[in-house]
C-alpha atoms as a PDB file:
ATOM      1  CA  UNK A   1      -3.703  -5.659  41.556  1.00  0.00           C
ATOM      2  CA  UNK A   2      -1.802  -8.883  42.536  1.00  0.00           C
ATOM      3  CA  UNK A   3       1.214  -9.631  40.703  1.00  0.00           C
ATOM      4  CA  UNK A   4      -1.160 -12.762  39.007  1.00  0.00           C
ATOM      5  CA  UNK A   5      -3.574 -10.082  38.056  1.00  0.00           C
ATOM      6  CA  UNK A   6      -0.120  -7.967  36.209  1.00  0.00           C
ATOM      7  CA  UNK A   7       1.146 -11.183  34.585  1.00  0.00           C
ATOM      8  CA  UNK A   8      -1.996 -11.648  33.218  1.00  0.00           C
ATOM      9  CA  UNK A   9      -3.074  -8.734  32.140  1.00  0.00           C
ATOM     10  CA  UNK A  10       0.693  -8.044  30.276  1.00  0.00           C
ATOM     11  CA  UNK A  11       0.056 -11.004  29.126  1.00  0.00           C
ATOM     12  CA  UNK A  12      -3.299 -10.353  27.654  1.00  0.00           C
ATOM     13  CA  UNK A  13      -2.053  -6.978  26.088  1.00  0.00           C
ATOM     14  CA  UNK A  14       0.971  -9.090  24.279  1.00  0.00           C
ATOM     15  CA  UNK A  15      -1.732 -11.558  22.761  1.00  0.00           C
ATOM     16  CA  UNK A  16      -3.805  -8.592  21.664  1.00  0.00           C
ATOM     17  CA  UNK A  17      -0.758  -6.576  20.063  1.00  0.00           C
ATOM     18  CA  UNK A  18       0.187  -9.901  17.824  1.00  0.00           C
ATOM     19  CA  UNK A  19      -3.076 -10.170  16.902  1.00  0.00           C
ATOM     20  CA  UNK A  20      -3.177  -6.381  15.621  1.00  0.00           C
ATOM     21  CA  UNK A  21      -0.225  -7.109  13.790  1.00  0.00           C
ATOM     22  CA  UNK A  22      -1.256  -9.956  12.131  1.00  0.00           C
ATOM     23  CA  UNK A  23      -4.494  -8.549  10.864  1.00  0.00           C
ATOM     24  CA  UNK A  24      -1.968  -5.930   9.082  1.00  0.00           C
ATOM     25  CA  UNK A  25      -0.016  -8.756   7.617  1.00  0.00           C
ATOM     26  CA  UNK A  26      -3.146 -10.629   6.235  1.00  0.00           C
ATOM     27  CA  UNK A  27      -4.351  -7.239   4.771  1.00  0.00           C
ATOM     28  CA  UNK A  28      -0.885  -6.748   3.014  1.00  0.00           C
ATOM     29  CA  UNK A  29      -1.002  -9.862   1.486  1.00  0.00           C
ATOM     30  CA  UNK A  30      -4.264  -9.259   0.237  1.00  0.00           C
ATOM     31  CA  UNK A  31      -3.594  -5.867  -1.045  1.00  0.00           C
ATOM     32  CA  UNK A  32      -0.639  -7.307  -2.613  1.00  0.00           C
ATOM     33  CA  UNK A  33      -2.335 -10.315  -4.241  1.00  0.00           C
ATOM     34  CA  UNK A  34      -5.285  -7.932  -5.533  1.00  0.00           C
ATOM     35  CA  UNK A  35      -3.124  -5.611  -7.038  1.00  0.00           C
ATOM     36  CA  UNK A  36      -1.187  -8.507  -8.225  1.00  0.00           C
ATOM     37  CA  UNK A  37      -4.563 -10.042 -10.220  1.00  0.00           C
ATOM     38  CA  UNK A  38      -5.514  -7.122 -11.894  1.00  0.00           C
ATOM     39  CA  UNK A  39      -2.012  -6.274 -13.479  1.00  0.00           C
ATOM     40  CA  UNK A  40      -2.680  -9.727 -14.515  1.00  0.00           C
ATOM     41  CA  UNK A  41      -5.971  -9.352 -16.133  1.00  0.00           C
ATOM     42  CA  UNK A  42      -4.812  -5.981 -17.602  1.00  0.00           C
ATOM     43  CA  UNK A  43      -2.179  -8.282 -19.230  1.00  0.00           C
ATOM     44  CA  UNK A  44      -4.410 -11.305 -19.723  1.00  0.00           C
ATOM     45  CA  UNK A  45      -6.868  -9.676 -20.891  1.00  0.00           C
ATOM     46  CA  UNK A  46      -9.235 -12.138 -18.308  1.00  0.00           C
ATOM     47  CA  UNK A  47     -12.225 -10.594 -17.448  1.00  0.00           C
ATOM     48  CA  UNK A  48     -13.114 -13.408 -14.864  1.00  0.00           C
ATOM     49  CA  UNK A  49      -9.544 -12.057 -12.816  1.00  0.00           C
ATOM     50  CA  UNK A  50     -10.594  -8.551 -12.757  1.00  0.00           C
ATOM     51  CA  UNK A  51     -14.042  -9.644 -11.640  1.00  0.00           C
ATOM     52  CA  UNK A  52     -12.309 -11.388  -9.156  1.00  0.00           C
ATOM     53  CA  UNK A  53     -10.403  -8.460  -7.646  1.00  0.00           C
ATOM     54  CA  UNK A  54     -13.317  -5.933  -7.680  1.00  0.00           C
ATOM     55  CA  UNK A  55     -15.142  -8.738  -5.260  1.00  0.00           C
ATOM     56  CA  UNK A  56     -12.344  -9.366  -3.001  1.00  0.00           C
ATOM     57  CA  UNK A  57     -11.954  -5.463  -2.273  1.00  0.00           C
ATOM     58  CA  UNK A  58     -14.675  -6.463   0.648  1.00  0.00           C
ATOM     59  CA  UNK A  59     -12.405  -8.347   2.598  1.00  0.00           C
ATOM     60  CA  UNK A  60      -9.820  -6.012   3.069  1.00  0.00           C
ATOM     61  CA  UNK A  61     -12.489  -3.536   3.716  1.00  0.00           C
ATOM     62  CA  UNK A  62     -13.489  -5.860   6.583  1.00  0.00           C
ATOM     63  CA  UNK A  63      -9.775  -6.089   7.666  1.00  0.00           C
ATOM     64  CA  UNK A  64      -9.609  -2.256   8.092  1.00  0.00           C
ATOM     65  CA  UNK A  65     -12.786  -2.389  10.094  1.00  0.00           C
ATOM     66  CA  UNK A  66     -11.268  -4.835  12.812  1.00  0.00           C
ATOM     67  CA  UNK A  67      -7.491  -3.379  12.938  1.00  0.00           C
ATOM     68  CA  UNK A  68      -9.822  -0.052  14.134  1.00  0.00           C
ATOM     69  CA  UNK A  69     -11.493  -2.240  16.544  1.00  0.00           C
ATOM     70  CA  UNK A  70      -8.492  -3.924  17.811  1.00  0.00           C
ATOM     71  CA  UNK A  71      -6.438  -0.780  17.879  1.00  0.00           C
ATOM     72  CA  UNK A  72      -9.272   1.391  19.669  1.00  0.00           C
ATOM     73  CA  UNK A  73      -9.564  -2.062  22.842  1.00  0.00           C
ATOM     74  CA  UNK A  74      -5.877  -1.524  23.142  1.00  0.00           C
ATOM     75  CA  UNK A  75      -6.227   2.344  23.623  1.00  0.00           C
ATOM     76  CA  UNK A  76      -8.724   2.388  26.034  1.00  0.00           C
ATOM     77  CA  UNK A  77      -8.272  -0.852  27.865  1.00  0.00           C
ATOM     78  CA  UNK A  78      -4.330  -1.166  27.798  1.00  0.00           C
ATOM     79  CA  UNK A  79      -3.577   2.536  27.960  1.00  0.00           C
ATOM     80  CA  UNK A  80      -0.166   1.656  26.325  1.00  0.00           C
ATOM     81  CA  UNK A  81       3.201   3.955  26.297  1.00  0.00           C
ATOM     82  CA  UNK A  82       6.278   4.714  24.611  1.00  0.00           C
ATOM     83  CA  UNK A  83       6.718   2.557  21.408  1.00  0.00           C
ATOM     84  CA  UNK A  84       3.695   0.098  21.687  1.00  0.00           C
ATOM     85  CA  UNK A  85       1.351   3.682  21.620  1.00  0.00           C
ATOM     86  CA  UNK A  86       3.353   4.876  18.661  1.00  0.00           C
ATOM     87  CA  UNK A  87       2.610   1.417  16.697  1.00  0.00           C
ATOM     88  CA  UNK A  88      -0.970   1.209  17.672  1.00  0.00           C
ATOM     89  CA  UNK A  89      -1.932   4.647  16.447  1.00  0.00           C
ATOM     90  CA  UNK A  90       0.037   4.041  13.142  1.00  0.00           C
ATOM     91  CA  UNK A  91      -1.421   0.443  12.725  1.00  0.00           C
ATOM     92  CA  UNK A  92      -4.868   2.961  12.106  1.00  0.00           C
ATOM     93  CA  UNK A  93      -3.060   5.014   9.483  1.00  0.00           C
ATOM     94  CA  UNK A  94      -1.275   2.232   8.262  1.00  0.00           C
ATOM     95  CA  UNK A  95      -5.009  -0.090   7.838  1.00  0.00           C
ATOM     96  CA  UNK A  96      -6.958   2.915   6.242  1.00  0.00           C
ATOM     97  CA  UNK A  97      -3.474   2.850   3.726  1.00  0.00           C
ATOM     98  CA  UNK A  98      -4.144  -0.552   2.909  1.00  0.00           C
ATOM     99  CA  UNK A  99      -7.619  -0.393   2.419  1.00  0.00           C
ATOM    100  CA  UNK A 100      -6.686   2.088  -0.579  1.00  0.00           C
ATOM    101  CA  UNK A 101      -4.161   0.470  -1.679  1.00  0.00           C
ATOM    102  CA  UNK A 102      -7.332  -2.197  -2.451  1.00  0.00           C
ATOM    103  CA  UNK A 103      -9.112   0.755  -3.851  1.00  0.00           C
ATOM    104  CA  UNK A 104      -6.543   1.500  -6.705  1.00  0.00           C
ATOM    105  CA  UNK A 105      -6.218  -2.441  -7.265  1.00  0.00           C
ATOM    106  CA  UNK A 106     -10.308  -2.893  -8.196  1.00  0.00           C
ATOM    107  CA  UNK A 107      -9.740   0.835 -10.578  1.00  0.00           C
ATOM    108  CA  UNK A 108      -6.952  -0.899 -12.132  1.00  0.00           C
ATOM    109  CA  UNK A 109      -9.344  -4.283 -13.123  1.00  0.00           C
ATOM    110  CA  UNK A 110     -12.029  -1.613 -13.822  1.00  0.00           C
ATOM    111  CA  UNK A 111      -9.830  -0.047 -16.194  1.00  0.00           C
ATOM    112  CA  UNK A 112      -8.871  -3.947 -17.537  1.00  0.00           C
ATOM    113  CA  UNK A 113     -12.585  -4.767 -18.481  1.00  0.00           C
ATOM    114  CA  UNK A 114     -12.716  -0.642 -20.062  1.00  0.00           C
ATOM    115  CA  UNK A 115      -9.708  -2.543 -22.348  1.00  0.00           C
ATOM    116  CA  UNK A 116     -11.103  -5.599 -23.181  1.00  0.00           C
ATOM    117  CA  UNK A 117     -14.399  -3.974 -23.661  1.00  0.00           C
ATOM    118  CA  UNK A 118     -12.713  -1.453 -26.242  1.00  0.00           C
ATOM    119  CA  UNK A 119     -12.493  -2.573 -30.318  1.00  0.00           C
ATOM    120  CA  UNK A 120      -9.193  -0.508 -30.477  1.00  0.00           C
ATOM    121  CA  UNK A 121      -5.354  -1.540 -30.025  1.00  0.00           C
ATOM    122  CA  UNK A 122      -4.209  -2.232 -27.185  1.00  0.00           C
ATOM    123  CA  UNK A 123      -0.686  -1.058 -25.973  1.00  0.00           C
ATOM    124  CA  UNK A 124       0.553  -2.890 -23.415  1.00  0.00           C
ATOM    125  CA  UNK A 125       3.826  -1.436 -22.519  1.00  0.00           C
ATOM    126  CA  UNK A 126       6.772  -3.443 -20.213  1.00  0.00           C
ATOM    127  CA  UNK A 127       6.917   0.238 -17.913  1.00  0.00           C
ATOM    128  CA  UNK A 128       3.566  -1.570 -16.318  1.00  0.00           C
ATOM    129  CA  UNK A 129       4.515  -4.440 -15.658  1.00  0.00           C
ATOM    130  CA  UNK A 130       7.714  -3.097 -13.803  1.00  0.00           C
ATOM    131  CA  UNK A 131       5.587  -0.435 -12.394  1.00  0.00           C
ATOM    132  CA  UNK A 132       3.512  -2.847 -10.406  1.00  0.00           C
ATOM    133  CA  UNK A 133       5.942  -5.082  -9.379  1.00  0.00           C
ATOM    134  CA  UNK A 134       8.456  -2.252  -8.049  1.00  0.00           C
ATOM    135  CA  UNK A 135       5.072  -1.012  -6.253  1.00  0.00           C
ATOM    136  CA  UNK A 136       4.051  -4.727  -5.181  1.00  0.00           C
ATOM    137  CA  UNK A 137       7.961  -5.042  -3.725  1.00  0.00           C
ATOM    138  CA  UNK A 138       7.585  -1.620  -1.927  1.00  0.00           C
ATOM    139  CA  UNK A 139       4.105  -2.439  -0.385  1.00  0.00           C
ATOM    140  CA  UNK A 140       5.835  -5.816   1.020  1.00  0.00           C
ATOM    141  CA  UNK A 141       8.784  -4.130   2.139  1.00  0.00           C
ATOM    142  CA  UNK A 142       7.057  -1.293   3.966  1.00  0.00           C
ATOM    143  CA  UNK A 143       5.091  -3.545   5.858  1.00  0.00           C
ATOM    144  CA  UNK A 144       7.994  -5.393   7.091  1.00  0.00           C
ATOM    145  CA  UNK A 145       9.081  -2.579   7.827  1.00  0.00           C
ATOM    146  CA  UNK A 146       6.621  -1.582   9.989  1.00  0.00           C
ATOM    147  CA  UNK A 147       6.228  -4.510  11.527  1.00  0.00           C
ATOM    148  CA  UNK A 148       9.561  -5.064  12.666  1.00  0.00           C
ATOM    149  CA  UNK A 149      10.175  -1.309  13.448  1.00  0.00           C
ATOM    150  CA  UNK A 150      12.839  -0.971  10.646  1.00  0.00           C
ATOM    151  CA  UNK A 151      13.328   2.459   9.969  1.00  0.00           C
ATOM    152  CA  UNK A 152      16.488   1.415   7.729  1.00  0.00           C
ATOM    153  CA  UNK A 153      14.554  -0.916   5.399  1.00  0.00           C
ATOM    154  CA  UNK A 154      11.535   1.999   5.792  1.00  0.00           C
ATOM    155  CA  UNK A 155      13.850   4.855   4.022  1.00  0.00           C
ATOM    156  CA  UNK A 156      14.803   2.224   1.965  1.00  0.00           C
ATOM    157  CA  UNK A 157      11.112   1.988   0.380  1.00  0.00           C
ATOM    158  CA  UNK A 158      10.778   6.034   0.582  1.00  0.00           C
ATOM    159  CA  UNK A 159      13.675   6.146  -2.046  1.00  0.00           C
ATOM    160  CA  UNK A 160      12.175   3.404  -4.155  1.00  0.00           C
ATOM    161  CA  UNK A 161       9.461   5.700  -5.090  1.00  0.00           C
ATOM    162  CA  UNK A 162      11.445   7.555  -7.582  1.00  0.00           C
ATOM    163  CA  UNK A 163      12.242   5.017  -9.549  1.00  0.00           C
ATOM    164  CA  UNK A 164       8.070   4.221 -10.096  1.00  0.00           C
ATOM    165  CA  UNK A 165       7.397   8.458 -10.546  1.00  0.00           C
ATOM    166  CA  UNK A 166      10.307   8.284 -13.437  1.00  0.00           C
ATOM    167  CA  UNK A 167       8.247   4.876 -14.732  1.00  0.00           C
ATOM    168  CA  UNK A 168       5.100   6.634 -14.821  1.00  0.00           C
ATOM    169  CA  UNK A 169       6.670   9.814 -16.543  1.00  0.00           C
ATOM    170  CA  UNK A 170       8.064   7.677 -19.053  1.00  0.00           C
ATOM    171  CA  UNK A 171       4.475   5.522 -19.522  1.00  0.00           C
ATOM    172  CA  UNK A 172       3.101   8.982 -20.150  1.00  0.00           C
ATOM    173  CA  UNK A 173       5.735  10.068 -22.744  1.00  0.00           C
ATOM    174  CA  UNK A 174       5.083   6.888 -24.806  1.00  0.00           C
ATOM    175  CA  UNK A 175       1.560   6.970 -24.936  1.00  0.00           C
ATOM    176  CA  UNK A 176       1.438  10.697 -25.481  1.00  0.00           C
ATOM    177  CA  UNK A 177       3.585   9.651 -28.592  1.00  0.00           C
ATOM    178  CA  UNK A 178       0.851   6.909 -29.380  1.00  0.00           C
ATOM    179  CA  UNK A 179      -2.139   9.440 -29.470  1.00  0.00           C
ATOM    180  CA  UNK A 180      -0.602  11.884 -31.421  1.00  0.00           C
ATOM    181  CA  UNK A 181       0.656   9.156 -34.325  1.00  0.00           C
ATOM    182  CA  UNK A 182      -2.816   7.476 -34.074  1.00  0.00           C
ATOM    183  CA  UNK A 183      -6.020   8.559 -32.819  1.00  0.00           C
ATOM    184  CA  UNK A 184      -7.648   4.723 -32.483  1.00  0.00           C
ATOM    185  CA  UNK A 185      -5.243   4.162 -29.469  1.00  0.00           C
ATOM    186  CA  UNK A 186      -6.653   7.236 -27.661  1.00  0.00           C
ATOM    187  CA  UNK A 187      -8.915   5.551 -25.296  1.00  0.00           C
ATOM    188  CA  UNK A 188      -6.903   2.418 -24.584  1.00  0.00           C
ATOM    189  CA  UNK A 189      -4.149   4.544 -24.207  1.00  0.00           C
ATOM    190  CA  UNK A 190      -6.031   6.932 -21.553  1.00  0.00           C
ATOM    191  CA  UNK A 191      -7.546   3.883 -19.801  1.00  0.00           C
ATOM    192  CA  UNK A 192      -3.585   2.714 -19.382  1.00  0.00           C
ATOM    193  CA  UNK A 193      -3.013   6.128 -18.321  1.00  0.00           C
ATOM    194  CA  UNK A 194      -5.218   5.342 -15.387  1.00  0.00           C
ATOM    195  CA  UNK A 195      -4.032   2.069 -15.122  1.00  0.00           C
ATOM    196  CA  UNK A 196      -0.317   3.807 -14.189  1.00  0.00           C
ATOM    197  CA  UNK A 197      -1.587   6.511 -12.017  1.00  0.00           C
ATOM    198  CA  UNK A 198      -3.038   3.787  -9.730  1.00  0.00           C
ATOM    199  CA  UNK A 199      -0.106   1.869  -9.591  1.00  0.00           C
ATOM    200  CA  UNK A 200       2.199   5.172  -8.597  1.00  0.00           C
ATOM    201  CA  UNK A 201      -0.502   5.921  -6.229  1.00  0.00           C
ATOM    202  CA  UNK A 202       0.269   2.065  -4.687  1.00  0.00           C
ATOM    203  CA  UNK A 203       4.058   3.442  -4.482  1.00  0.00           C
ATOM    204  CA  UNK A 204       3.174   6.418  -2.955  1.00  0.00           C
ATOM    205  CA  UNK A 205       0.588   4.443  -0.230  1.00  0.00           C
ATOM    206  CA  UNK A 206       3.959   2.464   0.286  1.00  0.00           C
ATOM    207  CA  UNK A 207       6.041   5.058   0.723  1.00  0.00           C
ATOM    208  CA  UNK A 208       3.116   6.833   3.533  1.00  0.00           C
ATOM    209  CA  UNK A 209       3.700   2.991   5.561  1.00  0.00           C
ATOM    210  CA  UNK A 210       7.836   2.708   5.348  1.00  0.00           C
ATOM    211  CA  UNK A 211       7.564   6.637   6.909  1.00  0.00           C
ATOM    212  CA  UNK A 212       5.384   5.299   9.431  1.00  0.00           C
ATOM    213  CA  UNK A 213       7.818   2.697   9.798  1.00  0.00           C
ATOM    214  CA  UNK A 214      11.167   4.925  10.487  1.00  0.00           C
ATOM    215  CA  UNK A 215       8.324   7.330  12.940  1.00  0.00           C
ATOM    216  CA  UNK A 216       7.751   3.236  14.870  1.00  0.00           C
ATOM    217  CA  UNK A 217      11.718   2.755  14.835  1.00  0.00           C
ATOM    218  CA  UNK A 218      13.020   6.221  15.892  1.00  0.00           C
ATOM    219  CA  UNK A 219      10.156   8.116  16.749  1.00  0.00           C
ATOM    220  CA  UNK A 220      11.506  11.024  14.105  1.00  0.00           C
ATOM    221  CA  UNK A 221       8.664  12.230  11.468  1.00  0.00           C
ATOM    222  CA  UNK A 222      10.467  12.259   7.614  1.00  0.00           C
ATOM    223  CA  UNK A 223       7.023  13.121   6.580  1.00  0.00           C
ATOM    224  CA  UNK A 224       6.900  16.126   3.514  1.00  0.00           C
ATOM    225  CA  UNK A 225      10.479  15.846   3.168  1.00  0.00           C
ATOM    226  CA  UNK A 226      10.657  16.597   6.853  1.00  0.00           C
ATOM    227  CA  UNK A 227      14.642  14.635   6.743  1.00  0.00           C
ATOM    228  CA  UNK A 228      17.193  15.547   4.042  1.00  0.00           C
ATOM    229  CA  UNK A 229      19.873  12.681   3.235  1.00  0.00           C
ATOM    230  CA  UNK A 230      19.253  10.615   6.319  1.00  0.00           C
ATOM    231  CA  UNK A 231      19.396  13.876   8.951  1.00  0.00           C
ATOM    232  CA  UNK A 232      16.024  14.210  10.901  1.00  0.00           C
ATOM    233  CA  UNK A 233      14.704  18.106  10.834  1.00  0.00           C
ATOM    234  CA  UNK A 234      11.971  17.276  13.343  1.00  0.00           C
ATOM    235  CA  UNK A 235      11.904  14.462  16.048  1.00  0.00           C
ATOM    236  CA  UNK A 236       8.869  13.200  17.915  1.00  0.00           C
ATOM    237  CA  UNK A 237       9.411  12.730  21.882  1.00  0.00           C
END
């Protein structure tokens, strides 16, 4: 191959990697802004926003479907080492995260036209709305994370999940409370139930991409509590 032919193709590979990585920015920011709308129609009560989301989970599910593409061509074509490998194979992981992260969104505006549906009170507690913007913040800063192979701002976002498990422990005290003192807020107190088990499930999603991020950075797995207060108990080659 002539040195032409190397530029070229390095060239080539560069184009293709930015690409990848934008397709993983545009599905953040549409995970983001879906979970985003349903808290809002929860809140709203706006059926036409929750509609909205449940629609829009096709486009990320699109997304996914060409970051596998993309990420696959690389593979076999580029053959890639070292730390571009390591970020292609997460950028899979990473997409398929995503694309749940969509998932939870549409069962949270599922669970938002279950509550406007309902002729019973409706508790809308603050813990929610803190909930989904701690787990909207994480999402955001795990893929910046990842994208700029920041394993500091990545453990960062692995430590942030506590503070949405204690919200959703809390959310589950209250309404607990709510059932027992009155049995009409049963069901719009289960549906909110569901509506707070997504949103930790959002943190934890985030949580799955700032790991992948410190694994990108450092090439250490803190996977399963695989690193205890910052020291690595297993390291990847």
């Amino acid at each position: 191959m002539s040195p032409a032919e190397t530029t070229s193709g390095f060239r080539h590979f560069h184009e293709q990697l930015a690409t990848l990585k934008q397709r993983l920015l545009d599905m953040s920011a549409r995970a983001e802004e879906l979970v985003d709308l349903s808290v809002d129609a929860l809140l709203t009560h706006d059926k036409d926003k929750a509609e909205v989301v449940i629609e829009g989970d096709r486009e990320i599910d699109l997304l996914e479907n060409e970051v596998e593409a993309l990420a696959v061509q690389l593979l076999a074509l580029q053959q890639p080492m070292a730390r571009d490998l390591r970020f292609i194979i997460s950028a899979i992981k990473v997409s398929s995260d995503l694309e749940r992260v969509g998932d939870h969104a549409v069962n949270i505006a599922q669970s938002a036209l279950r509550l406007i549906s309902l002729r019973s009170p409706i508790i809308l507690n603050p813990e929610i709305e803190d909930m989904a913007r701690r787990a909207r913040r994480m999402l955001s800063d795990a893929l910046d994370a990842f994208i700029r192979a920041d394993g500091v701002l990545g453990r960062e976002v692995c430590k942030a999940d506590d503070a949405v498990d204690a919200l959703h422990n809390s959310l589950f005290r209250i309404l607990l409370t709510h059932m027992m003192a009155d049995a009409r807020t049963i069901n719009p107190s289960l549906e909110l139930l569901l509506v707070s088990r997504n949103l930790e499930r959002v943190a934890d999603l985030a949580t799955n991409i700032g790991e992948d991020a410190v694994y990108l950075a450092e090439g250490k797995q803190i996977k399963h509590r695989a690193e205890v207060d910052g020291q690595a108990a297993a390291t990847t080659p």
